[in-house]
N, C-alpha and C. Protein backbone atom coordinates (compact mmCIF):
# COMPACT_ATOMS: atom_id res chain seq x y z
N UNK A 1 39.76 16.53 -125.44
CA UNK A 1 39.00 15.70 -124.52
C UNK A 1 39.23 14.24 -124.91
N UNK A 2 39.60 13.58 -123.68
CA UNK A 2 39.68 12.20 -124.05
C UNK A 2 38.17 11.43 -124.39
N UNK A 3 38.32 10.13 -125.08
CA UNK A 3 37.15 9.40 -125.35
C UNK A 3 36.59 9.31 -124.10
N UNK A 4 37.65 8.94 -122.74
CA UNK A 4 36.65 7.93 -121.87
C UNK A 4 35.80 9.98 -121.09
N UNK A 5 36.24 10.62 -121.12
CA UNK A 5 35.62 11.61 -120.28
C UNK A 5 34.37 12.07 -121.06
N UNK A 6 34.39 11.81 -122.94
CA UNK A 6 33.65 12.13 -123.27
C UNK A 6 32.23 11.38 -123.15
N UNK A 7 32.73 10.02 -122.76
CA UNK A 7 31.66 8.91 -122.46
C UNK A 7 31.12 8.98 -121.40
N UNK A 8 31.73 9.57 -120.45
CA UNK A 8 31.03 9.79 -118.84
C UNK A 8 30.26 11.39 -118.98
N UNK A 9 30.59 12.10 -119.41
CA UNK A 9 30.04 13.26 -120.31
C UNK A 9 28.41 12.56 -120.85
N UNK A 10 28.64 11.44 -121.82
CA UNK A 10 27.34 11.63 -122.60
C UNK A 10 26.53 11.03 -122.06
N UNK A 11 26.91 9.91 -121.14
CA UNK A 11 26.22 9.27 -119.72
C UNK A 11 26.24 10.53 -118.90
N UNK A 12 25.78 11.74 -118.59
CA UNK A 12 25.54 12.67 -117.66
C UNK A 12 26.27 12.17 -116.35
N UNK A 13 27.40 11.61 -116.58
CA UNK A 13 28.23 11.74 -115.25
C UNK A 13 29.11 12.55 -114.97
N UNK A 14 29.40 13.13 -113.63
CA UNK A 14 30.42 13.84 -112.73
C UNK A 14 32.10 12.80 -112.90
N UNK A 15 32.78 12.99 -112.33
CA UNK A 15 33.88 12.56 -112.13
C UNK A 15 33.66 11.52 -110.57
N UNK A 16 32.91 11.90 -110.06
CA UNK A 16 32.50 11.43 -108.72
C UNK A 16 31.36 10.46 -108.92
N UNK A 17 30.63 11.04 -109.60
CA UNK A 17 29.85 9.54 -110.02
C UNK A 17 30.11 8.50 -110.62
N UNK A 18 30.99 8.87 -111.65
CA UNK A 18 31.71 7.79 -112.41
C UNK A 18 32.46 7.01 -111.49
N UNK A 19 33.09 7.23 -110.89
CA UNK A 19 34.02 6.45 -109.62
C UNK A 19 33.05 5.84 -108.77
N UNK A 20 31.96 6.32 -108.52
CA UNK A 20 30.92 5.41 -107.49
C UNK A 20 30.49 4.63 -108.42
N UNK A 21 29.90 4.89 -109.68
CA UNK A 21 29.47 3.80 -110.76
C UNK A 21 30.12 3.05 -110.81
N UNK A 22 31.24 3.29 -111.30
CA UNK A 22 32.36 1.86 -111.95
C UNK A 22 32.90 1.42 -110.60
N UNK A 23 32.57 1.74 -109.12
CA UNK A 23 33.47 1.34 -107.78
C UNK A 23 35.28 1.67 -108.09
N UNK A 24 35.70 2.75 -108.70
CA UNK A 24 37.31 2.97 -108.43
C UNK A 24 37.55 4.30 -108.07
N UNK A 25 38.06 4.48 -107.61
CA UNK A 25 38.83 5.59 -107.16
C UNK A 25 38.75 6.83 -107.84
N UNK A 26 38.49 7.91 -107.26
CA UNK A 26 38.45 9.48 -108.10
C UNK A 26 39.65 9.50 -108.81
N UNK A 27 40.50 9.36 -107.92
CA UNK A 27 41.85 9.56 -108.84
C UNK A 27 42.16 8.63 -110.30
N UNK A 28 41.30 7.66 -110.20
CA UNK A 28 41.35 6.65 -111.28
C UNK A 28 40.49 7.31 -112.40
N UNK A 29 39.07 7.87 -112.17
CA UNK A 29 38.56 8.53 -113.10
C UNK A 29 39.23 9.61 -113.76
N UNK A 30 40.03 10.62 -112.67
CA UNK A 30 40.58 11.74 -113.47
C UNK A 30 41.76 11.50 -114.02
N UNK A 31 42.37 10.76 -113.92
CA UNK A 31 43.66 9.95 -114.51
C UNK A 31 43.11 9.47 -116.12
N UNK A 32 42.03 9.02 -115.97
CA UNK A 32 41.52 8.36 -117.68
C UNK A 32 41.15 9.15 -118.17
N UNK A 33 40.32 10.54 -117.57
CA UNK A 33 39.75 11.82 -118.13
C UNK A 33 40.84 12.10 -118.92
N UNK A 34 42.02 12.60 -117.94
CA UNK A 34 42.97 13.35 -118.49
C UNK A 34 43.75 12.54 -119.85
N UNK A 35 43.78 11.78 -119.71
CA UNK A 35 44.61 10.37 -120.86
C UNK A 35 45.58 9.88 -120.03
N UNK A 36 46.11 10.08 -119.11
CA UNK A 36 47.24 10.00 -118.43
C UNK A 36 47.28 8.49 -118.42
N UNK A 37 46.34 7.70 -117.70
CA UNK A 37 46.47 6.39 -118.03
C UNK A 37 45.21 5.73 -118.73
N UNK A 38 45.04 4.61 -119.19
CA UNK A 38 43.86 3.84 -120.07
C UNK A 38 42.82 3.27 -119.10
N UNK A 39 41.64 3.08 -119.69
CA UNK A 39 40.71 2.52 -118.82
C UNK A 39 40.97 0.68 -118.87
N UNK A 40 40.94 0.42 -118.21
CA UNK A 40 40.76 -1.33 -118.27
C UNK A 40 39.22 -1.96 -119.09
N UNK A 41 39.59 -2.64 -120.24
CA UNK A 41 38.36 -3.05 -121.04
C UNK A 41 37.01 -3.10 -120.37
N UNK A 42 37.38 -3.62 -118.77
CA UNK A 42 36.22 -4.44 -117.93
C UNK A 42 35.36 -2.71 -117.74
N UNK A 43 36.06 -1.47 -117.72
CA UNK A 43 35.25 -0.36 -117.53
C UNK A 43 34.89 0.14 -118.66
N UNK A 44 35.30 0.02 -119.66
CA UNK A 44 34.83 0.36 -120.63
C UNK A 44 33.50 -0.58 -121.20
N UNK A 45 33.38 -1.57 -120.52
CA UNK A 45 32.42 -2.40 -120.93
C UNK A 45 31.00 -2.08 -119.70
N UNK A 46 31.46 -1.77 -118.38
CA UNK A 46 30.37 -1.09 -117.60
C UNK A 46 29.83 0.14 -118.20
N UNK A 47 31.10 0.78 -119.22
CA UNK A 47 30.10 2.22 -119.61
C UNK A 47 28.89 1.89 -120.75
N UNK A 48 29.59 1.02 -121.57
CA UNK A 48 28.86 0.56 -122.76
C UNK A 48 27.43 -0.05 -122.45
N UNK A 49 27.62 -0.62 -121.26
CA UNK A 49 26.28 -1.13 -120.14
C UNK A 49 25.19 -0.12 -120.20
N UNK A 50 26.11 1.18 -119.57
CA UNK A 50 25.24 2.29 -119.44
C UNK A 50 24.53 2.73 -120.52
N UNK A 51 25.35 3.10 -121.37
CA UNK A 51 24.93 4.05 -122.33
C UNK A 51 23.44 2.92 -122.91
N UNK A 52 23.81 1.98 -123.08
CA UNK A 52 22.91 1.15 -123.31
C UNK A 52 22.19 1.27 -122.66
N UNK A 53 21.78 1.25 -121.28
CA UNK A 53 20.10 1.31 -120.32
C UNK A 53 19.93 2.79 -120.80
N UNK A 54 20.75 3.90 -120.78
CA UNK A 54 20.23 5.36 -121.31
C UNK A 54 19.53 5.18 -122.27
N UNK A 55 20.03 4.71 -123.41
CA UNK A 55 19.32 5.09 -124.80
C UNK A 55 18.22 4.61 -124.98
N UNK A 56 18.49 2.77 -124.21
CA UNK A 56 16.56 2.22 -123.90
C UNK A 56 15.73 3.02 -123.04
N UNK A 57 16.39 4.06 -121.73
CA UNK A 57 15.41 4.06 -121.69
C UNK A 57 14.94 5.63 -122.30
N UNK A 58 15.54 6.58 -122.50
CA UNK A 58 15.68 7.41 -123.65
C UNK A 58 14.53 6.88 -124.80
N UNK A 59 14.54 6.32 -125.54
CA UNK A 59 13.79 5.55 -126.12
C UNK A 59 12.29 5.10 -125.74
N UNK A 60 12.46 4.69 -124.77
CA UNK A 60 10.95 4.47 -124.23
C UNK A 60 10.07 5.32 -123.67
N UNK A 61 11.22 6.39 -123.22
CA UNK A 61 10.25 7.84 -123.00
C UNK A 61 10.03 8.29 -123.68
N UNK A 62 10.92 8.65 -124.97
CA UNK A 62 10.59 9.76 -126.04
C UNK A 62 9.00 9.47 -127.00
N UNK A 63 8.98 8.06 -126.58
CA UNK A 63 7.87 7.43 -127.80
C UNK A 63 6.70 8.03 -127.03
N UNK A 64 6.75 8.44 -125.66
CA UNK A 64 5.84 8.87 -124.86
C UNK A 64 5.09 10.21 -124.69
N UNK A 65 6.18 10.91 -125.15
CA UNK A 65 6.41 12.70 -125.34
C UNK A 65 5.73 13.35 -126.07
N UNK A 66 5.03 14.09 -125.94
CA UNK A 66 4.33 15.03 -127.44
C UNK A 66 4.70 16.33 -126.61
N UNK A 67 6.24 16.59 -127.49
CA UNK A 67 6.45 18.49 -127.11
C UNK A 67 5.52 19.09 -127.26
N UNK A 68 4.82 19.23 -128.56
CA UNK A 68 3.95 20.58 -128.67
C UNK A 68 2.94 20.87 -127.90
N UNK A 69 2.56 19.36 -126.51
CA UNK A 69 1.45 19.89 -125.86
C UNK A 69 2.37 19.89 -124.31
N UNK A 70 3.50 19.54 -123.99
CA UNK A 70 4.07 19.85 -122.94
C UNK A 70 4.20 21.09 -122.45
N UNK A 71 3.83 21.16 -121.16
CA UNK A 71 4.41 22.24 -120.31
C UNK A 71 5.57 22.60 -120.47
N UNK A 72 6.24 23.82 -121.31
CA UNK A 72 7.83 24.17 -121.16
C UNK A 72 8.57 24.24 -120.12
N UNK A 73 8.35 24.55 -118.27
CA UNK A 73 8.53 24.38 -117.59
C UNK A 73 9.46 22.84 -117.22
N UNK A 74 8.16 22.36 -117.62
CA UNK A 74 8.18 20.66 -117.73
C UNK A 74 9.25 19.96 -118.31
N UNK A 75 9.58 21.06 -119.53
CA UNK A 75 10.78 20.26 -120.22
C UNK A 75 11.68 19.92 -119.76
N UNK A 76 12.29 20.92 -119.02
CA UNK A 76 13.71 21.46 -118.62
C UNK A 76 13.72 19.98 -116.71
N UNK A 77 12.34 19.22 -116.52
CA UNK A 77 13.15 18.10 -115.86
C UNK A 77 12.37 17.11 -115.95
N UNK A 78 12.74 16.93 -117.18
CA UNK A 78 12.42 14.94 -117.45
C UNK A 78 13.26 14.25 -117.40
N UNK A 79 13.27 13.36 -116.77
CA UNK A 79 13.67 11.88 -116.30
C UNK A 79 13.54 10.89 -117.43
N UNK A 80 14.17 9.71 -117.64
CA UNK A 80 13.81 8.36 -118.48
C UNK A 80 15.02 6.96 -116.96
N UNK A 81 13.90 6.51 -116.91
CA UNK A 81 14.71 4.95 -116.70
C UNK A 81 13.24 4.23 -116.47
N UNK A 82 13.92 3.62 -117.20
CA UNK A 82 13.22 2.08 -117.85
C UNK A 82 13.33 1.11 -116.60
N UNK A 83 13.67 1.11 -115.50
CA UNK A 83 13.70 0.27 -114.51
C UNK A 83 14.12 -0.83 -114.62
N UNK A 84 15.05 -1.27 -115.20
CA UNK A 84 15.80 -2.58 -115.99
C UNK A 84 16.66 -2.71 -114.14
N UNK A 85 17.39 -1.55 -114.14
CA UNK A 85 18.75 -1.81 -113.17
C UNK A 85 18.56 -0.67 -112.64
N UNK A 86 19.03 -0.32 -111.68
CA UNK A 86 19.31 1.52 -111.24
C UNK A 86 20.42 2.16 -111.78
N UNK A 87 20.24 3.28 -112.28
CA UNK A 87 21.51 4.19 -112.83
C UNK A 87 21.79 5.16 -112.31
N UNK A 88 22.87 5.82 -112.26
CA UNK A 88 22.95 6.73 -111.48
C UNK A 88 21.97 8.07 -111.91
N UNK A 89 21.61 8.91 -110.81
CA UNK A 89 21.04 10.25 -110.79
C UNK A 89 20.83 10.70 -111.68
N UNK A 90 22.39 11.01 -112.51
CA UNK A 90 23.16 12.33 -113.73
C UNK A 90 22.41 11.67 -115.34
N UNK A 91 23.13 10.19 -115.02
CA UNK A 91 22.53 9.07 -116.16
C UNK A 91 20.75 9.28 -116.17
N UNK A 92 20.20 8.94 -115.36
CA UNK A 92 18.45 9.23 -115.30
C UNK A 92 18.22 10.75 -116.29
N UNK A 93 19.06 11.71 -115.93
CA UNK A 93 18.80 12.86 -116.37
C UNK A 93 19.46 13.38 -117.76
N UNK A 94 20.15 12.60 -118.05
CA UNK A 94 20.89 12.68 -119.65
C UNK A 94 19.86 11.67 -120.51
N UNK A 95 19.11 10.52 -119.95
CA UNK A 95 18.69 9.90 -120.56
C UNK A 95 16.97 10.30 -120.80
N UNK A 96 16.50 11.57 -119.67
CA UNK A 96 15.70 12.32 -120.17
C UNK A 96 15.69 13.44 -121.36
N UNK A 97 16.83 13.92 -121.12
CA UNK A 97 17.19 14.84 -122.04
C UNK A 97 17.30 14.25 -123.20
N UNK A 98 18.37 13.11 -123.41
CA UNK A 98 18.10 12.66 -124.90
C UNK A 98 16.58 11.94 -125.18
N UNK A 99 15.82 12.13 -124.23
CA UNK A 99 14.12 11.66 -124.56
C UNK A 99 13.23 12.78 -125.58
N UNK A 100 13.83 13.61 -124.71
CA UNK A 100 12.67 14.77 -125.36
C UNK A 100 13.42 15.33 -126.86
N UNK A 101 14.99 16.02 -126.79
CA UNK A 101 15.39 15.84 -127.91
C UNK A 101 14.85 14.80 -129.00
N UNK A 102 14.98 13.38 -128.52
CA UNK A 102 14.72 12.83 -130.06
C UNK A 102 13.28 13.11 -130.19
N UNK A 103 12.24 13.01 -129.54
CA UNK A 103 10.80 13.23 -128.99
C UNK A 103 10.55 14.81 -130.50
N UNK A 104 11.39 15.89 -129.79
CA UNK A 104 11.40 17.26 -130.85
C UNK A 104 11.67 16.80 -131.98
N UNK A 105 12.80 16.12 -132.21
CA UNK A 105 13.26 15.86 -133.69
C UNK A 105 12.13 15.05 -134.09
N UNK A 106 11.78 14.09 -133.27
CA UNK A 106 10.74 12.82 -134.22
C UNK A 106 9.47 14.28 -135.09
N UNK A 107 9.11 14.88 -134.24
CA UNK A 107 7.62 16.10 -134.37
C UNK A 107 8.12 17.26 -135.05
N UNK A 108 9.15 17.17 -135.53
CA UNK A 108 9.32 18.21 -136.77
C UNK A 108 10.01 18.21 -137.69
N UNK A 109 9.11 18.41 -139.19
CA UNK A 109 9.75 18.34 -140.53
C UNK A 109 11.59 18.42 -140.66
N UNK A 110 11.86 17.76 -141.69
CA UNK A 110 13.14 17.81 -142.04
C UNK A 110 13.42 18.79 -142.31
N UNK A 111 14.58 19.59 -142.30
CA UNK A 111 14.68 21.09 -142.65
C UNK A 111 16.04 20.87 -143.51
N UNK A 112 16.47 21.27 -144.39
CA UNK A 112 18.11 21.54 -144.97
C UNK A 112 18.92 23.14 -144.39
N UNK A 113 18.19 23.51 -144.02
CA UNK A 113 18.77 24.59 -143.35
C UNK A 113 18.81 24.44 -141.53
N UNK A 114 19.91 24.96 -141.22
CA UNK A 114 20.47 24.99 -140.11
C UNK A 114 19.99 26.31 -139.04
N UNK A 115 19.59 25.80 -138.00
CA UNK A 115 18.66 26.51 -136.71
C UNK A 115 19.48 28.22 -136.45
């Protein structure tokens, strides 16, 4: 897997969203997925954008979260955006997911053994 697919990956983007995000062409996204050709700095700097509003707002939800009294139902669709900018859909929903993850990790002991 290339870096840039893994970055549209951890931003919860499609191949199709990424191309509406960054405004280029599908064929331009799956071309960088694949390695075939490089991203231009200027997109690599819109992703870095992203990942950045994710993790704030990732961040500002998780401080919000108490798993152990959540609805499990509930888990499986949380949202985070911080309302800074609009992000796409996929992004809103990766940046919930990494909410509640860190949210679990913050609410339970360190362990040395593996799950």
């Amino acid at each position: 897997m290339t870096t840039f697919k893994s970055a549209i990956t951890i931003c919860g983007l499609s191949q199709k969203e990424a191309a509406n995000y960054l405004d280029v062409s599908i064929s331009s996204v799956k071309d960088w997925s694949r390695g075939k050709s490089a991203p231009p700095i200027g997109i690599w700097e819109m992703m870095a954008k992203l990942y950045s509003r994710i993790k704030n707002a990732s961040d500002h939800t998780s401080s919000l979260l108490d798993p152990d009294i959540m609805d499990r139902a509930a888990m499986n669709n949380i949202t985070a955006d911080n309302g800074e900018y609009p992000m796409p859909e996929d992004a809103v929903s990766a940046a919930g997911a990494m909410a509640l993850l860190a949210a679990i990790n913050d609410t339970r002991p360190a362990s040395n053994s593996r799950p």
